[in-house]
C-alpha atoms as a PDB file:
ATOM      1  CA  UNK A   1     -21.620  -5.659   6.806  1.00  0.00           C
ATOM      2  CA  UNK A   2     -23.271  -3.208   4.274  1.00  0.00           C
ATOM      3  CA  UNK A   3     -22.812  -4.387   0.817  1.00  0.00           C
ATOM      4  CA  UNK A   4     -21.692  -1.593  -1.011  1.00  0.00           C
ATOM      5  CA  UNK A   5     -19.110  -0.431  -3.913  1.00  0.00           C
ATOM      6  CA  UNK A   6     -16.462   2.371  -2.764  1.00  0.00           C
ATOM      7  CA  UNK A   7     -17.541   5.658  -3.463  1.00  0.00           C
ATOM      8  CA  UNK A   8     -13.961   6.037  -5.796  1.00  0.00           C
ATOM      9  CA  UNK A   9     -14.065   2.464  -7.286  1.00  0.00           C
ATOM     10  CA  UNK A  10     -10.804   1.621  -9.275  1.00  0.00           C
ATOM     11  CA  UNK A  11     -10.624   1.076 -13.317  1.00  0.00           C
ATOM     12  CA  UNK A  12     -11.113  -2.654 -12.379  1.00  0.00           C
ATOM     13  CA  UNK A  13     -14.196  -2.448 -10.873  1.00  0.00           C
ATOM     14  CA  UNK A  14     -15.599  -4.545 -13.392  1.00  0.00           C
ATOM     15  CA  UNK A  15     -13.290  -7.048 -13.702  1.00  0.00           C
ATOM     16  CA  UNK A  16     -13.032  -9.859 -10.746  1.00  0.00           C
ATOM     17  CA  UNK A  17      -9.850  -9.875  -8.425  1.00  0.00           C
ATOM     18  CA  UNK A  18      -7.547 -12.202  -9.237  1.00  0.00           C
ATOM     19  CA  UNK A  19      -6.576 -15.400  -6.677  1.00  0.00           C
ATOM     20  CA  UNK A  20      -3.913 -13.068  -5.080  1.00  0.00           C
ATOM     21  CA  UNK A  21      -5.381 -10.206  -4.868  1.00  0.00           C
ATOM     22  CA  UNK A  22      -8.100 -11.555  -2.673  1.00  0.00           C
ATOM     23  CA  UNK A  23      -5.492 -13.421  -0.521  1.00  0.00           C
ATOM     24  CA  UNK A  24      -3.458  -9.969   0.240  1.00  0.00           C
ATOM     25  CA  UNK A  25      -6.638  -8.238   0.818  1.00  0.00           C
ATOM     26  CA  UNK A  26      -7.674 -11.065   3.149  1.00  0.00           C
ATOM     27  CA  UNK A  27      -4.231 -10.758   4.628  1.00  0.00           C
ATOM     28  CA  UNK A  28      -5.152  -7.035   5.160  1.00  0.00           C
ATOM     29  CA  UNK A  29      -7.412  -7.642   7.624  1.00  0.00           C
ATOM     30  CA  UNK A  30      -6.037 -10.705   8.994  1.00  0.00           C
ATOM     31  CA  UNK A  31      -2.813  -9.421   9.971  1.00  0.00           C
ATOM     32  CA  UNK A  32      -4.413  -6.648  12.303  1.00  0.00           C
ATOM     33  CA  UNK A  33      -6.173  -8.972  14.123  1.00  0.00           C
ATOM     34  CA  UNK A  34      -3.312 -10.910  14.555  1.00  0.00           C
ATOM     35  CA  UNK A  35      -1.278  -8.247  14.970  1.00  0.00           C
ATOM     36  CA  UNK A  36      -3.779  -6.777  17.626  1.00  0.00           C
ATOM     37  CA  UNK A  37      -4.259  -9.784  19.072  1.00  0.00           C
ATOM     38  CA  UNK A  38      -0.533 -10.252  19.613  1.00  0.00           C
ATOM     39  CA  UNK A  39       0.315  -6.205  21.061  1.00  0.00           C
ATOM     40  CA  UNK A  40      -3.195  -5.956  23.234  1.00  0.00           C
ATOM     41  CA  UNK A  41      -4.769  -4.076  20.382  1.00  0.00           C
ATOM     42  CA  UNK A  42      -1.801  -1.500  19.681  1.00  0.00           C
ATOM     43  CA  UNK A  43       0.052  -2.632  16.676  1.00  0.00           C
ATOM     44  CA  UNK A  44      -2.710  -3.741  14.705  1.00  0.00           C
ATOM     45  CA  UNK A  45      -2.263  -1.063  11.889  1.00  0.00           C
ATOM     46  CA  UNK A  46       1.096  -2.382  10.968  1.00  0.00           C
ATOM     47  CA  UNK A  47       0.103  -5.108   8.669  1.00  0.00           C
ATOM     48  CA  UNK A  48      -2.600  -3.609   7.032  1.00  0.00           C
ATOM     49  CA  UNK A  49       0.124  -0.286   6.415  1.00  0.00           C
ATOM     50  CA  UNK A  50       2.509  -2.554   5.044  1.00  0.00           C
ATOM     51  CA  UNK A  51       0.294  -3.751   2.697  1.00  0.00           C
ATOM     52  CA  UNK A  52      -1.025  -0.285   1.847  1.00  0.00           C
ATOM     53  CA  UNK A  53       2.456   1.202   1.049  1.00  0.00           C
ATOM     54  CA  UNK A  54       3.422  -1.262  -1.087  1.00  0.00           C
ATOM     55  CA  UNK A  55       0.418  -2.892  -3.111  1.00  0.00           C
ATOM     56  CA  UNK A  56      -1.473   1.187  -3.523  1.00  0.00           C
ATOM     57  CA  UNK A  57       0.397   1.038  -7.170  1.00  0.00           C
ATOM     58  CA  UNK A  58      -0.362  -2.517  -7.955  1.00  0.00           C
ATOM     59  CA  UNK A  59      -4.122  -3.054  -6.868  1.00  0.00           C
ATOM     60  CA  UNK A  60      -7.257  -1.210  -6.244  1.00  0.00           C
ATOM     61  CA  UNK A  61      -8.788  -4.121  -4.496  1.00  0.00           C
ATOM     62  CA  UNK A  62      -6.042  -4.937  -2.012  1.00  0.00           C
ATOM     63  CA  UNK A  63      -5.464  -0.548  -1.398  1.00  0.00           C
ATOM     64  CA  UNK A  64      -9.163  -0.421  -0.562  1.00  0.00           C
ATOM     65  CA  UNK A  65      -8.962  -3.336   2.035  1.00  0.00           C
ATOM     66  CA  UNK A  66      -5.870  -2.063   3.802  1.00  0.00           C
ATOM     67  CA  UNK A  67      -7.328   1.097   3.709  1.00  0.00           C
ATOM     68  CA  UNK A  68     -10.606  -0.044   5.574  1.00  0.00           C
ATOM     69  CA  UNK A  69      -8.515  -2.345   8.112  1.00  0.00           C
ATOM     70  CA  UNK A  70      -6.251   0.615   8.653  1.00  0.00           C
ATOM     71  CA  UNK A  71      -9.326   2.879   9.084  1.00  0.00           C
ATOM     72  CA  UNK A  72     -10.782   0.531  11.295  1.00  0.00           C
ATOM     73  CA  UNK A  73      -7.193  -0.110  13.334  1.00  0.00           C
ATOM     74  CA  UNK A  74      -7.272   3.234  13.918  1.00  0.00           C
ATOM     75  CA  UNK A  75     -10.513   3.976  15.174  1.00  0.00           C
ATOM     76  CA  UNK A  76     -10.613   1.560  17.224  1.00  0.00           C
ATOM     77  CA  UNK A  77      -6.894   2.278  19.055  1.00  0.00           C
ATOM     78  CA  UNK A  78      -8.426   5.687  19.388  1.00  0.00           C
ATOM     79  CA  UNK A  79     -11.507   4.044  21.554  1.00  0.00           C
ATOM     80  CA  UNK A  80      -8.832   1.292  23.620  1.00  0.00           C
ATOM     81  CA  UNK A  81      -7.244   4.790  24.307  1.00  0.00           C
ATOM     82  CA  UNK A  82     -10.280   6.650  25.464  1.00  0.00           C
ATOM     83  CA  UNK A  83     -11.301   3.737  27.693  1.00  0.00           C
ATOM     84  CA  UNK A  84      -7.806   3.877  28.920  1.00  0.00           C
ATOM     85  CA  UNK A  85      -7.953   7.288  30.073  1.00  0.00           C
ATOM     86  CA  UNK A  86     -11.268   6.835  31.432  1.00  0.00           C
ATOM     87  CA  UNK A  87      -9.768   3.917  33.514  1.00  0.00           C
ATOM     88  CA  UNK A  88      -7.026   5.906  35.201  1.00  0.00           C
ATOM     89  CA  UNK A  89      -9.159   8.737  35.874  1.00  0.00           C
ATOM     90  CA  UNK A  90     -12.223   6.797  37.390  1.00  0.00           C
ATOM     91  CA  UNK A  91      -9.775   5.391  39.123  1.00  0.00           C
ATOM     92  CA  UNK A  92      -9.732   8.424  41.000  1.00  0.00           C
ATOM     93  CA  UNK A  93     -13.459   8.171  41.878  1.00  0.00           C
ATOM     94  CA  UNK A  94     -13.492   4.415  42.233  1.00  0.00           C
ATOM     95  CA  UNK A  95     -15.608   3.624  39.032  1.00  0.00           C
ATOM     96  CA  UNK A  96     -12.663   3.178  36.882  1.00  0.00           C
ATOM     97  CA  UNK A  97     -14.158  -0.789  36.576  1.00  0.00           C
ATOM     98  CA  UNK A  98     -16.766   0.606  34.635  1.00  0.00           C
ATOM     99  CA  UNK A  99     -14.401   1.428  32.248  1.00  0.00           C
ATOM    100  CA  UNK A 100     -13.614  -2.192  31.072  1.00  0.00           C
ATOM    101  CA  UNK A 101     -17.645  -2.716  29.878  1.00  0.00           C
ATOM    102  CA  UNK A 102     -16.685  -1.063  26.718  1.00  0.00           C
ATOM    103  CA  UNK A 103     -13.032  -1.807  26.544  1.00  0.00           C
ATOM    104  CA  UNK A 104     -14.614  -5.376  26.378  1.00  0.00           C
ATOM    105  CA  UNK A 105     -17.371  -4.692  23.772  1.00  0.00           C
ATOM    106  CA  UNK A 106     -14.715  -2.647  21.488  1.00  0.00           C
ATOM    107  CA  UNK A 107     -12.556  -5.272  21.779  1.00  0.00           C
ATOM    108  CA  UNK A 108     -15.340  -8.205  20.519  1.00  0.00           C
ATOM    109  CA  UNK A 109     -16.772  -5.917  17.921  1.00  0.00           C
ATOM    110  CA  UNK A 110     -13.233  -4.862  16.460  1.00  0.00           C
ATOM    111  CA  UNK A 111     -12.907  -8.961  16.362  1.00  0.00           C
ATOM    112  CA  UNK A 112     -16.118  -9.466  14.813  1.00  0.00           C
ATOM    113  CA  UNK A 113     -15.657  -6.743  11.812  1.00  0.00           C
ATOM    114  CA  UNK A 114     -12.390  -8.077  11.198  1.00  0.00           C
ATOM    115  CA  UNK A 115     -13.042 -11.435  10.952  1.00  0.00           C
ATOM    116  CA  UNK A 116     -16.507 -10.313   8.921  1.00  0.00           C
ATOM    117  CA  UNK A 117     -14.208  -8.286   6.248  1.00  0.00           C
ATOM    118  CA  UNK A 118     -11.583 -10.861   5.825  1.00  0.00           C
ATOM    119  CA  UNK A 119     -13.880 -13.349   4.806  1.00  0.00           C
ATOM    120  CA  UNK A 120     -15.818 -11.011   2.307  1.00  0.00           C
ATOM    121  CA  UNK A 121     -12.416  -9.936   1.099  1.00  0.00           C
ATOM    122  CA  UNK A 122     -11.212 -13.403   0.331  1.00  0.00           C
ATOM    123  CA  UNK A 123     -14.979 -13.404  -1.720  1.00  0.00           C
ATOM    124  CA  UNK A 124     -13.832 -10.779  -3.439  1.00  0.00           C
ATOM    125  CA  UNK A 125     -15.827  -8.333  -2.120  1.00  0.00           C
ATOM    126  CA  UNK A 126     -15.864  -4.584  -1.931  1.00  0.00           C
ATOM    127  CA  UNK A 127     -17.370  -4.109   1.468  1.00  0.00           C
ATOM    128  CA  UNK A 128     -16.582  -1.227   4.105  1.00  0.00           C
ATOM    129  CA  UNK A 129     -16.297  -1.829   7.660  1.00  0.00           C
ATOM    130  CA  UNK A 130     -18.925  -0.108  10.139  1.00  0.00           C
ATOM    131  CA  UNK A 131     -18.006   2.326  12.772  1.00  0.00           C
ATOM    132  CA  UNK A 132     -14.672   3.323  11.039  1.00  0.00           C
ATOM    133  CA  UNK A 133     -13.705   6.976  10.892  1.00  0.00           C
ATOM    134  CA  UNK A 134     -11.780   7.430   7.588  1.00  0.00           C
ATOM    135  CA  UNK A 135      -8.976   8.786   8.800  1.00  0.00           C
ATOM    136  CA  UNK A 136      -6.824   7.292   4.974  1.00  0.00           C
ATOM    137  CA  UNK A 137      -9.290   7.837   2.074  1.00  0.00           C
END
């Protein structure tokens, strides 16, 4: 992950998140991937939304994690969807197989960045995740 401050940091930059703040922002990221995990990758951006509706008021830290995890929720449902597509219409041409090859390394790397931002977000951590369109800034 690229170790870098958000290009908007809050007022309380400077300041360390508190105990609970890290936990929800670790929860962020957490409950996609369980949520993910749970749907076959389609309802991973409820958690992270949850949290972003109702902590954006409270906390900079936790917004910015749900934010990324959202981000990255969404990206990546856009990519299960292309593969999808690409599936059903090789299909057609009997190469839709091929189609699983990324599905599969999506699928791992969405897992690894995940697991990778949770833990820097329990550090306390700003830290974006790679490969994310920002599609909630």
């Amino acid at each position: 992950m690229i170790d870098q401050p958000p290009p908007h940091p809050p007022q309380e930059t400077g300041v360390m998140p508190q105990a609970d703040e890290k936990n929800l922002a670790m929860l962020s990221h957490l409950t996609a991937l369980l949520g993910g995990l749970l749907s076959g990758f389609t309802l991973g951006i409820i958690g992270p939304l949850i949290l972003y509706i109702t902590q954006k008021e409270k906390s900079g830290f936790i917004t910015f994690h749900a934010k990324e995890s959202l981000n990255h929720q969404i990206t990546f449902l856009l990519i299960y969807l292309l593969c999808g597509c690409g599936f059903l219409v090789g299909n057609l041409f009997c190469i839709g197989f091929l189609f699983f090859i990324p599905y599969g390394i999506a699928v791992l790397l969405s897992l690894i960045f995940e697991v990778i931002a949770s833990i820097q977000a329990s550090k306390g951590e700003w830290t974006r995740i790679p490969w994310s369109i920002r599609f909630v800034s």
